[in-house]
Every structure is written in structure tokens, then in C-alpha cells.
C-alpha atoms as a PDB file:
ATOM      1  CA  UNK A   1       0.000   0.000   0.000  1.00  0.00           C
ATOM      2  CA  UNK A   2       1.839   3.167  -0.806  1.00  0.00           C
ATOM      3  CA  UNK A   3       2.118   6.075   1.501  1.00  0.00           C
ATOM      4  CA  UNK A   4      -0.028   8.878   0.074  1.00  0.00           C
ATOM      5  CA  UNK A   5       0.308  11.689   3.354  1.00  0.00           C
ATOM      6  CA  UNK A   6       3.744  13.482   3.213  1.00  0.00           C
ATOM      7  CA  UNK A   7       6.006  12.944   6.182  1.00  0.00           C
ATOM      8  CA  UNK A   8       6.372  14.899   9.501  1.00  0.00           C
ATOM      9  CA  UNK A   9       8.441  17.359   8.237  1.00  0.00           C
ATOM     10  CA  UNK A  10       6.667  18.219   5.162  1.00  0.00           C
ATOM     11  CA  UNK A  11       2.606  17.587   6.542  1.00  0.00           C
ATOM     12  CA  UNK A  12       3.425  21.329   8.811  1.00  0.00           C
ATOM     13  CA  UNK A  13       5.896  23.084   5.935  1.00  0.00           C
ATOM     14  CA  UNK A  14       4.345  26.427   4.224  1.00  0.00           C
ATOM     15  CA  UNK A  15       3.921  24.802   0.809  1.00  0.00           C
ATOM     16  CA  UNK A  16       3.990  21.311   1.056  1.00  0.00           C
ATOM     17  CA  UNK A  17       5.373  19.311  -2.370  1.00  0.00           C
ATOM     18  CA  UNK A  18       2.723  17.414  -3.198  1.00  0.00           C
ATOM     19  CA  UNK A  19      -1.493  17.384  -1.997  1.00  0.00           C
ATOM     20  CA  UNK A  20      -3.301  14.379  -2.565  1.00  0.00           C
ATOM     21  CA  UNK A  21      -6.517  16.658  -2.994  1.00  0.00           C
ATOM     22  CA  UNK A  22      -6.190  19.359  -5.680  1.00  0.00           C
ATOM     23  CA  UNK A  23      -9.537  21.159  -4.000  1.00  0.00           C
ATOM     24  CA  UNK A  24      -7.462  21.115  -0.511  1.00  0.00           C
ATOM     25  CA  UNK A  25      -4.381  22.862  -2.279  1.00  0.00           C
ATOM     26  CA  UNK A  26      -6.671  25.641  -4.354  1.00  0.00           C
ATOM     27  CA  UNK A  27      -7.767  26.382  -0.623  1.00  0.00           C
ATOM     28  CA  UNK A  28      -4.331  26.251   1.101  1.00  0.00           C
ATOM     29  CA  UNK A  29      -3.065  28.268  -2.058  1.00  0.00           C
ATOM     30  CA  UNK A  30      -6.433  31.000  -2.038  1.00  0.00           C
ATOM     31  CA  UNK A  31      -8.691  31.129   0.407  1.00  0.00           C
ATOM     32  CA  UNK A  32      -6.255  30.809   3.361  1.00  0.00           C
ATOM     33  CA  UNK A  33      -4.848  33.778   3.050  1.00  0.00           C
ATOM     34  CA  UNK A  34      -7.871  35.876   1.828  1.00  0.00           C
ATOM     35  CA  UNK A  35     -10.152  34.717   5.288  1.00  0.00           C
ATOM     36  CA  UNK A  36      -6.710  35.807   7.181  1.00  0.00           C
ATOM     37  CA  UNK A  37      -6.429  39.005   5.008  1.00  0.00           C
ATOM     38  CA  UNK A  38      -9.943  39.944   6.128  1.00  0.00           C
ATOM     39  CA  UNK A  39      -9.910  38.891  10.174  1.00  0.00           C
ATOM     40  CA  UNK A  40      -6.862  41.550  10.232  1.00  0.00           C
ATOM     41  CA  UNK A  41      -9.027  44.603   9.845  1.00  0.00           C
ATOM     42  CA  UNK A  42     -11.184  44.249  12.511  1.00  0.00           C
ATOM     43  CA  UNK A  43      -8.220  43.515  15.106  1.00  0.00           C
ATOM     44  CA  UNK A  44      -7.733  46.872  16.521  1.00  0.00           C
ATOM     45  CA  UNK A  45     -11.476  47.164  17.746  1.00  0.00           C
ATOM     46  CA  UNK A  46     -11.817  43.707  18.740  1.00  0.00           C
ATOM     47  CA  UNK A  47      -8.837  42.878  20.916  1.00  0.00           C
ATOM     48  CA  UNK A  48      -9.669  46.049  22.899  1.00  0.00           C
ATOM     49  CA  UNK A  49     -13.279  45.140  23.309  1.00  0.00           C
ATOM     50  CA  UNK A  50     -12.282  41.388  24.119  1.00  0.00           C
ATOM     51  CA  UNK A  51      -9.338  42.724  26.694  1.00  0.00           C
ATOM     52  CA  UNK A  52     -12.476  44.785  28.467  1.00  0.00           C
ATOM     53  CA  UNK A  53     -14.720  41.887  28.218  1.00  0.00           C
ATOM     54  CA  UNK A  54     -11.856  39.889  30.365  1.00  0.00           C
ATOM     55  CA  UNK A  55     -10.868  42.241  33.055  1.00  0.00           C
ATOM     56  CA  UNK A  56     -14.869  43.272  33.877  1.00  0.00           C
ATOM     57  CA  UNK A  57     -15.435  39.071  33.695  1.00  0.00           C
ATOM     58  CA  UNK A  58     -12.348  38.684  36.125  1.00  0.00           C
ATOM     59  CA  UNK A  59     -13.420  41.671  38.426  1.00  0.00           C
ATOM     60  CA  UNK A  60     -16.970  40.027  38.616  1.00  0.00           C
ATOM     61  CA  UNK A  61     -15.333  36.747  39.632  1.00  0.00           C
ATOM     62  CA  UNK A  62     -13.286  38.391  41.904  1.00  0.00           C
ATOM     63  CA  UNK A  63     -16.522  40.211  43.667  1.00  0.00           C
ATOM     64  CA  UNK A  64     -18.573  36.832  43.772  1.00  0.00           C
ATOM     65  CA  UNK A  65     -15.896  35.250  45.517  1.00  0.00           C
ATOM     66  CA  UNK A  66     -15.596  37.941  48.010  1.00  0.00           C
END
């Protein structure tokens, strides 16, 4: 039975050699980097909100446990 995955080394490398799917390598190639490309532009209003949402969750834990 041949081996069809590439090894270790390879399976977590940027651009592997070879995909066994071509659909899986149009969307490692494309859409990767265009769903990354569009998360970026929200960052600066969402890691503030998020950082606010954490310290008022961690000051309400901190008053229940009082």
C-alpha cells in the first residue's frame, strides 16, 4: 500500500510538495490567506473590546468570591 500523506516534516511546511486533494491545495493556495487578510481589519477594535470583556469578567469573579 503506498504512503499517500507526506512525512512529519513536510505535513506542517508552508507549501507542502505534493497534496493528494487538488480542492485542498486551491484552498491552502487561495482562500487561506484571503479569510486571514480579512480577520486583520477588525483587530484593533476587537482585541480592545475582548481585553475589556476579560478584566470586567475577572473583576466580577473576583466580587462573587468575596
Amino acid at each position: 500500500m503506498p504512503h499517500h500523506h507526506p512525512p512529519p516534516d513536510q505535513a506542517l511546511a508552508e507549501h507542502p510538495l505534493a497534496y493528494s486533494d487538488p480542492e485542498l491545495r486551491a484552498y491552502a493556495e487561495e482562500q487561506a490567506e484571503d479569510i486571514l487578510d480579512s480577520v486583520v481589519h477588525y483587530m484593533p477594535l476587537l482585541l480592545p473590546i475582548m481585553g475589556a470583556i476579560l478584566i470586567f469578567m475577572l473583576a466580577f469573579i473576583a466580587v462573587v468570591m468575596a
